[in-house]
Protein backbone atom coordinates (compact mmCIF):
# COMPACT_ATOMS: atom_id res chain seq x y z
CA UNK A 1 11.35 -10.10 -21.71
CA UNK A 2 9.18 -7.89 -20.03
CA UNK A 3 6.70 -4.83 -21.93
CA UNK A 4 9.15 -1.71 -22.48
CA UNK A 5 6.18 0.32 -21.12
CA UNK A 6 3.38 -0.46 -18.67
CA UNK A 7 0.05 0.36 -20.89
CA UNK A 8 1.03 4.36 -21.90
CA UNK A 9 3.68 5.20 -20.00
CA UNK A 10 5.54 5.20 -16.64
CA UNK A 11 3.82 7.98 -15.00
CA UNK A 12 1.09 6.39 -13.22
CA UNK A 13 -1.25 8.40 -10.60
CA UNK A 14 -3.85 6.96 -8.39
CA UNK A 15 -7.13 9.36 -7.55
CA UNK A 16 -9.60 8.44 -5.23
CA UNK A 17 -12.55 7.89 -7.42
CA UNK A 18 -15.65 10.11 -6.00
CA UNK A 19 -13.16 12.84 -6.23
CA UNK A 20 -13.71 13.58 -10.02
CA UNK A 21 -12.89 17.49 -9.46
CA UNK A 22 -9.21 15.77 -9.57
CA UNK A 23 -9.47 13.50 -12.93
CA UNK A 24 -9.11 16.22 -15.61
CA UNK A 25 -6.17 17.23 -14.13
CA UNK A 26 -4.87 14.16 -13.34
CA UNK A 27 -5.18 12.69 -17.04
CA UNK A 28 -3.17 16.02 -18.46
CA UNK A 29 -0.24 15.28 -15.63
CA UNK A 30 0.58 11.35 -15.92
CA UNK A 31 0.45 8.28 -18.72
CA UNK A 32 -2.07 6.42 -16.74
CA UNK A 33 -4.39 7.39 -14.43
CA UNK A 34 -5.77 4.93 -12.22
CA UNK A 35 -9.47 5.17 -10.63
CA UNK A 36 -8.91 4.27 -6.85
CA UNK A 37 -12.35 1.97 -5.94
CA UNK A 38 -10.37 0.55 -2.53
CA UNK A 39 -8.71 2.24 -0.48
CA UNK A 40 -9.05 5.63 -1.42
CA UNK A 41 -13.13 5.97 -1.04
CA UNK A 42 -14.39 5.60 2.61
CA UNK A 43 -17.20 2.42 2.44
CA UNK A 44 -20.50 5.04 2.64
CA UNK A 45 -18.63 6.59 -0.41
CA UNK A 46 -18.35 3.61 -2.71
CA UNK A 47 -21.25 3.92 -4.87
CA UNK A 48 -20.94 7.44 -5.40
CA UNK A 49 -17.79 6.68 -6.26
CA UNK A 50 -18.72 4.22 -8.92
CA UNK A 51 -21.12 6.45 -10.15
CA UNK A 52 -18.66 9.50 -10.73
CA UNK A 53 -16.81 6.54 -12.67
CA UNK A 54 -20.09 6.27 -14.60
CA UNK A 55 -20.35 9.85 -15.10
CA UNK A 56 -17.16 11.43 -15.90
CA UNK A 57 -15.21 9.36 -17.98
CA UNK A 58 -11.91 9.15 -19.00
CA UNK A 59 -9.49 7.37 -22.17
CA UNK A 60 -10.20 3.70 -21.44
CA UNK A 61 -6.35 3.12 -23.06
CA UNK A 62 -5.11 5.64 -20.88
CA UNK A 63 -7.09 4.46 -17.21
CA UNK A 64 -7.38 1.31 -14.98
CA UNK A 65 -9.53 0.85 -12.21
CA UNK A 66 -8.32 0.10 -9.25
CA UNK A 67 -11.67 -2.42 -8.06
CA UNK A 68 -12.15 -3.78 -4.34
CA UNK A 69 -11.06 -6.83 -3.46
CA UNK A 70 -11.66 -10.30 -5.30
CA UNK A 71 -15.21 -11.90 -3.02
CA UNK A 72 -16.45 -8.78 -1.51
CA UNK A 73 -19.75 -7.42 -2.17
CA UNK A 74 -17.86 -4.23 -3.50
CA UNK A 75 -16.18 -6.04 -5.94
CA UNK A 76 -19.16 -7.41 -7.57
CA UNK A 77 -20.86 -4.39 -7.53
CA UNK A 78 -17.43 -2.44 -9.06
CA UNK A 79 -17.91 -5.34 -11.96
CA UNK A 80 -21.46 -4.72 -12.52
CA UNK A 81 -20.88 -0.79 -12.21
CA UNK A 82 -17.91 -1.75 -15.07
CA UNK A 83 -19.76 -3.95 -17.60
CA UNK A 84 -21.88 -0.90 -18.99
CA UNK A 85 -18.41 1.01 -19.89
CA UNK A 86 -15.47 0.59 -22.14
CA UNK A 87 -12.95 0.13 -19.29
CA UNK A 88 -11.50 -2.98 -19.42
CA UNK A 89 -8.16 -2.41 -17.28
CA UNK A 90 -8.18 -3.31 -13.64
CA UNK A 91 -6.10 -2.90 -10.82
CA UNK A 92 -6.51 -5.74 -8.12
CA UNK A 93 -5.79 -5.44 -4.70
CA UNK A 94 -4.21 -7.95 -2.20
CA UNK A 95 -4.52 -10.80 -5.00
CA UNK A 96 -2.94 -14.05 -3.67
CA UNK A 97 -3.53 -16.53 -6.11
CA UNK A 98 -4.55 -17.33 -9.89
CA UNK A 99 -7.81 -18.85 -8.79
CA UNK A 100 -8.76 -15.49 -7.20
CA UNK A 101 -8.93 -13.85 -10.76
CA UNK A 102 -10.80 -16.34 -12.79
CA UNK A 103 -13.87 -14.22 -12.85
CA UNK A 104 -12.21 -11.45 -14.80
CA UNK A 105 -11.69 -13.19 -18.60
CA UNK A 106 -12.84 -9.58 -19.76
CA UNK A 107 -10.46 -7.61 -18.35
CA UNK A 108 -6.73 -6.90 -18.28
CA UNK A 109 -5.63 -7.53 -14.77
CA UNK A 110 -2.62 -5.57 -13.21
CA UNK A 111 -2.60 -7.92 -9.75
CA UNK A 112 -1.60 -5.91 -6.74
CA UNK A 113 0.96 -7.99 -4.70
CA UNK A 114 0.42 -6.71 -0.99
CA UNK A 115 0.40 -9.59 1.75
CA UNK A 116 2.94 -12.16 2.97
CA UNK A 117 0.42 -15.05 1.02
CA UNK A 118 0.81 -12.45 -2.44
CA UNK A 119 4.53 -12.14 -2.31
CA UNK A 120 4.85 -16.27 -1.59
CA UNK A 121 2.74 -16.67 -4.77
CA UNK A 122 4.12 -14.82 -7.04
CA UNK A 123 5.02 -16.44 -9.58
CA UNK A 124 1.42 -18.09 -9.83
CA UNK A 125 -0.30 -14.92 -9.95
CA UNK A 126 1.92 -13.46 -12.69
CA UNK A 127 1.92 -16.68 -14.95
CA UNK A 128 -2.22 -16.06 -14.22
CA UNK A 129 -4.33 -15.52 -17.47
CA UNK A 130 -5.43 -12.18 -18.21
CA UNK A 131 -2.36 -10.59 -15.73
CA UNK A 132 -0.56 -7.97 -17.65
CA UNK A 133 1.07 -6.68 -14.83
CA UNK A 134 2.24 -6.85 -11.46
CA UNK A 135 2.17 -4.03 -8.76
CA UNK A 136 3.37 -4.14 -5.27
CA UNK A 137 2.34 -2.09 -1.89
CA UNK A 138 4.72 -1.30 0.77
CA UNK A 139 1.94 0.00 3.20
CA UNK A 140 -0.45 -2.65 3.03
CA UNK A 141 2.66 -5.14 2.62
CA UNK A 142 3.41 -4.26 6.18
CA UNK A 143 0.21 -4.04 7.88
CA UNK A 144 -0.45 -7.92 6.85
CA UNK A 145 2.93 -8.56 8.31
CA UNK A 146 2.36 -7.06 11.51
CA UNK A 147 4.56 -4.16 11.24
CA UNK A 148 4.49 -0.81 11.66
CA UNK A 149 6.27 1.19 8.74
CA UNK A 150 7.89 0.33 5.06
CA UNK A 151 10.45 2.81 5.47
CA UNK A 152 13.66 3.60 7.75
CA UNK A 153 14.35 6.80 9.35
CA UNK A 154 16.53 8.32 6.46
CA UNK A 155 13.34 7.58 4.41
CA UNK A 156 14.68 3.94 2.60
CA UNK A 157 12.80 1.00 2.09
CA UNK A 158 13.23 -1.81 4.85
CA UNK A 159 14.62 -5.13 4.00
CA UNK A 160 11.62 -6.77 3.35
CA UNK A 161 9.87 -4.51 1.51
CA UNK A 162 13.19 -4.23 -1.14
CA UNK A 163 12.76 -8.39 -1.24
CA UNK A 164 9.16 -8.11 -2.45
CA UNK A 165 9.81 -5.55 -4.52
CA UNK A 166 12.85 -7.30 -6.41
CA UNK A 167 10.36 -10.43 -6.44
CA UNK A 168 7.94 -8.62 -8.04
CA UNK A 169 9.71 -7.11 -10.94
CA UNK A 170 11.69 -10.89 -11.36
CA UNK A 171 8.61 -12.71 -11.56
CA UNK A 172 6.76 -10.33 -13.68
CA UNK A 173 10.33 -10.72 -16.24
CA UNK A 174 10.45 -14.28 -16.23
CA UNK A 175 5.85 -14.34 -17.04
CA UNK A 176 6.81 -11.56 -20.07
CA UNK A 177 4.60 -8.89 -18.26
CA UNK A 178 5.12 -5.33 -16.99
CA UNK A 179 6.43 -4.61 -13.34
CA UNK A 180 5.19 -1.40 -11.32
CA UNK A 181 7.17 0.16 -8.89
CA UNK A 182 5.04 1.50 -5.36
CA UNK A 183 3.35 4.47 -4.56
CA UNK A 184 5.83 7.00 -3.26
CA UNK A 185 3.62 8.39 -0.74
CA UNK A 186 5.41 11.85 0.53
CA UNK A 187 4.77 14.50 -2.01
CA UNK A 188 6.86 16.65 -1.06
CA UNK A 189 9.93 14.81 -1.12
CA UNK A 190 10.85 14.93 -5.16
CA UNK A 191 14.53 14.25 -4.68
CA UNK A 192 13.76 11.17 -2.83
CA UNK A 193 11.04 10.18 -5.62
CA UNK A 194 13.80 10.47 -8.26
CA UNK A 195 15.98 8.78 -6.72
CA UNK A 196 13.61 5.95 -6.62
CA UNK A 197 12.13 6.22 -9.45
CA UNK A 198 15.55 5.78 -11.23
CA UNK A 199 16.56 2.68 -9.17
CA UNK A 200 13.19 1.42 -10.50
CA UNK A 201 14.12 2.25 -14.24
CA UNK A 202 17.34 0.91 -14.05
CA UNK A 203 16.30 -2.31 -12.55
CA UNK A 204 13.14 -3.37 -15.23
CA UNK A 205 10.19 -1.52 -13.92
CA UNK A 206 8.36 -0.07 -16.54
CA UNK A 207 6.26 2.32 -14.19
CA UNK A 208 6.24 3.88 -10.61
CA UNK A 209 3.08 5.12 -8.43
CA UNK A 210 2.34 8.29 -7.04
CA UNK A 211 -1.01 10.19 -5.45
CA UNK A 212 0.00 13.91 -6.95
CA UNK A 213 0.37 15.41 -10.32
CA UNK A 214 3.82 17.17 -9.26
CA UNK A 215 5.25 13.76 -8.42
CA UNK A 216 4.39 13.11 -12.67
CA UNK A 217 6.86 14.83 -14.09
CA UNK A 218 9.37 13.54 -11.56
CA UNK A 219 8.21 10.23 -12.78
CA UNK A 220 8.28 10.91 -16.48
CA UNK A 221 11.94 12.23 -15.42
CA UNK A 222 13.32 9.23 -14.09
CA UNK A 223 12.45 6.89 -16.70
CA UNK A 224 13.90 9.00 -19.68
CA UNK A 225 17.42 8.47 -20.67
CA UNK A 226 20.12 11.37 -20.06
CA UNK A 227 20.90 12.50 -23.26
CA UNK A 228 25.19 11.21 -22.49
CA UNK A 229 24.03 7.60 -21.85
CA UNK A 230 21.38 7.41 -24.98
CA UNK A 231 23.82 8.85 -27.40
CA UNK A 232 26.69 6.28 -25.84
CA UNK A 233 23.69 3.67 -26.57
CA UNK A 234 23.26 4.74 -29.94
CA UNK A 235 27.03 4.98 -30.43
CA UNK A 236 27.09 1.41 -29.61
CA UNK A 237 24.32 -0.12 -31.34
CA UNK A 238 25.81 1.53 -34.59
CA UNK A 239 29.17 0.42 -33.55
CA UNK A 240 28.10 -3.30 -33.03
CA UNK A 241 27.16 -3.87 -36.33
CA UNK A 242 30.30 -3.68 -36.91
CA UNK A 243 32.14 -5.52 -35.40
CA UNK A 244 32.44 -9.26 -33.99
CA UNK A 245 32.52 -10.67 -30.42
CA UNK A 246 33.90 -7.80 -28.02
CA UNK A 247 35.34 -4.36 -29.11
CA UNK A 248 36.49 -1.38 -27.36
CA UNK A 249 34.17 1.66 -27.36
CA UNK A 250 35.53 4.83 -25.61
CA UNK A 251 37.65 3.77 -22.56
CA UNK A 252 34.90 0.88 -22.41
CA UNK A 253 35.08 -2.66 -23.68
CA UNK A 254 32.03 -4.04 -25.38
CA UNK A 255 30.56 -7.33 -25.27
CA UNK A 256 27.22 -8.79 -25.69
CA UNK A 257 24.71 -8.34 -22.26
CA UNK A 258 26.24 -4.11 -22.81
CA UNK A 259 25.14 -4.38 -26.25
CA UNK A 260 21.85 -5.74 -25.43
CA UNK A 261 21.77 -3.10 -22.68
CA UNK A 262 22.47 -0.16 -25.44
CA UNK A 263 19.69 -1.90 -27.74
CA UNK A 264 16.93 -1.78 -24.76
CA UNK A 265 18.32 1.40 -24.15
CA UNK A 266 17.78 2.77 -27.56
CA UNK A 267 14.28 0.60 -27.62
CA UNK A 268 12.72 2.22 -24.56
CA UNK A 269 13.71 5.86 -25.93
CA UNK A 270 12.33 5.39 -29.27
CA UNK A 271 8.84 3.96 -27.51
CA UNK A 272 8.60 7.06 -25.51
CA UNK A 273 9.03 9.23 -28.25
CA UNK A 274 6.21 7.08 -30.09
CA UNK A 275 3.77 7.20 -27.05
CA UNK A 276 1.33 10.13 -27.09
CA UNK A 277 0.99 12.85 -24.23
């Protein structure tokens, strides 16, 4: 069964690291905040970067950093920049197998599934020790593929990028570790971020990216239960113990996957209640 919440909540935000102007602001708006080393800070930018890590931080439970890639120079020198703080949560990009993270015993590794070799290894890299989690890229998925966008005109994920993703959060089930959706890249578009960012929810994710605060609360939104469905999932839960084998609830009949459906239900809205802003 996978964690009901990826580290402190669903609401995670990635901010280019030597812009620290944006970190204050960034911690109030989401659950996690995570410290983009890769992709985010242009190469002549990287140790300033690492040094506004240094400089300005943040609630190690409440950050990761995303590092360079595993065997770059950058990567050692995130590590080294690392070892003289208390952050010990790391995002990994374009990981494609467990041998690639056996230099990081002291850290808690959300692996960053974002290649054709990633997605084919997935289920090494989330059975991987130290992997808490598993997050997948649409862009970079489909720049190692050789394509040229993740999405369709009406804005939906292609084909392949929906396999990954559905490979991702199954493999990160069946290893007992947490499953974050992609970064929804168009900020403007909350309507189609909801809409995702349900679909995520409802499937096992236990978080979605963005790159804005206004996407957070869209986020936070989409993982919370309407208040209909949790009081029909409390309504069931106190009706199951009850009764035995199936039952009608409502115009609904009741048997034991819906119960345990209510149950996570209830679960995952008593967790968020417990988790502090």
């Amino acid at each position: 069964m996978t964690h009901t919440h990826a580290f402190n909540g669903p609401a995670w935000i990635v901010v280019p690291a030597d812009q620290p102007e944006q970190f204050a602001e960034a911690a109030q708006a989401a659950d996690v905040v995570v410290l983009d080393l890769h992709n985010g800070v242009l190469p002549r930018d990287k140790e300033f970067a690492r040094q506004c890590i240094l400089e300005c931080p943040l609630d190690p439970a409440r950050t990761v950093i995303r590092v360079n890639p595993v065997g770059t120079d950058e990567h050692a020198a995130d590590l080294q920049a690392l070892a003289s703080t208390t952050y010990r949560r790391v995002a990994v990009p374009k990981v494609e197998s467990a041998e690639q993270l056996a230099g990081l015993v002291d850290y808690e590794v959300v692996s960053m599934i974002e290649s054709p070799h990633g997605a084919l290894a997935l289920g090494e890299i989330a059975g991987a020790s130290g992997v808490v989690g598993l997050m997948w890229g649409s862009e970079d998925l489909i720049v190692n593929l050789g394509g040229l966008t993740s999405r369709k005109c009406n804005g939906a994920l292609r084909d392949i990028s929906l396999h990954v993703r559905s490979q991702t959060v199954l493999h990160a089930a069946v290893a007992g570790i947490f499953a974050v959706d992609g970064i929804f890249l168009d900020v403007e578009n909350l309507e189609g971020l909801l809409g995702e960012t349900l679909d995520a929810s409802s499937s096992g994710f236990a978080a979605k990216g963005g790159m804005h605060v206004s996407q957070m609360a869209v986020i936070k939104e989409g993982f919370r239960s309407k208040p209909d469905k949790l009081d029909w999932a409390r309504g069931v839960v106190e009706v199951a113990a009850e009764q035995r084998g199936s039952f009608r609830h409502g115009a609904q009949v009741i048997d034991a996957p819906v119960i345990t459906l209510a149950e996570r239900m209830v679960a995952r809205a008593d967790a968020s209640a417990s988790v502090t802003p």
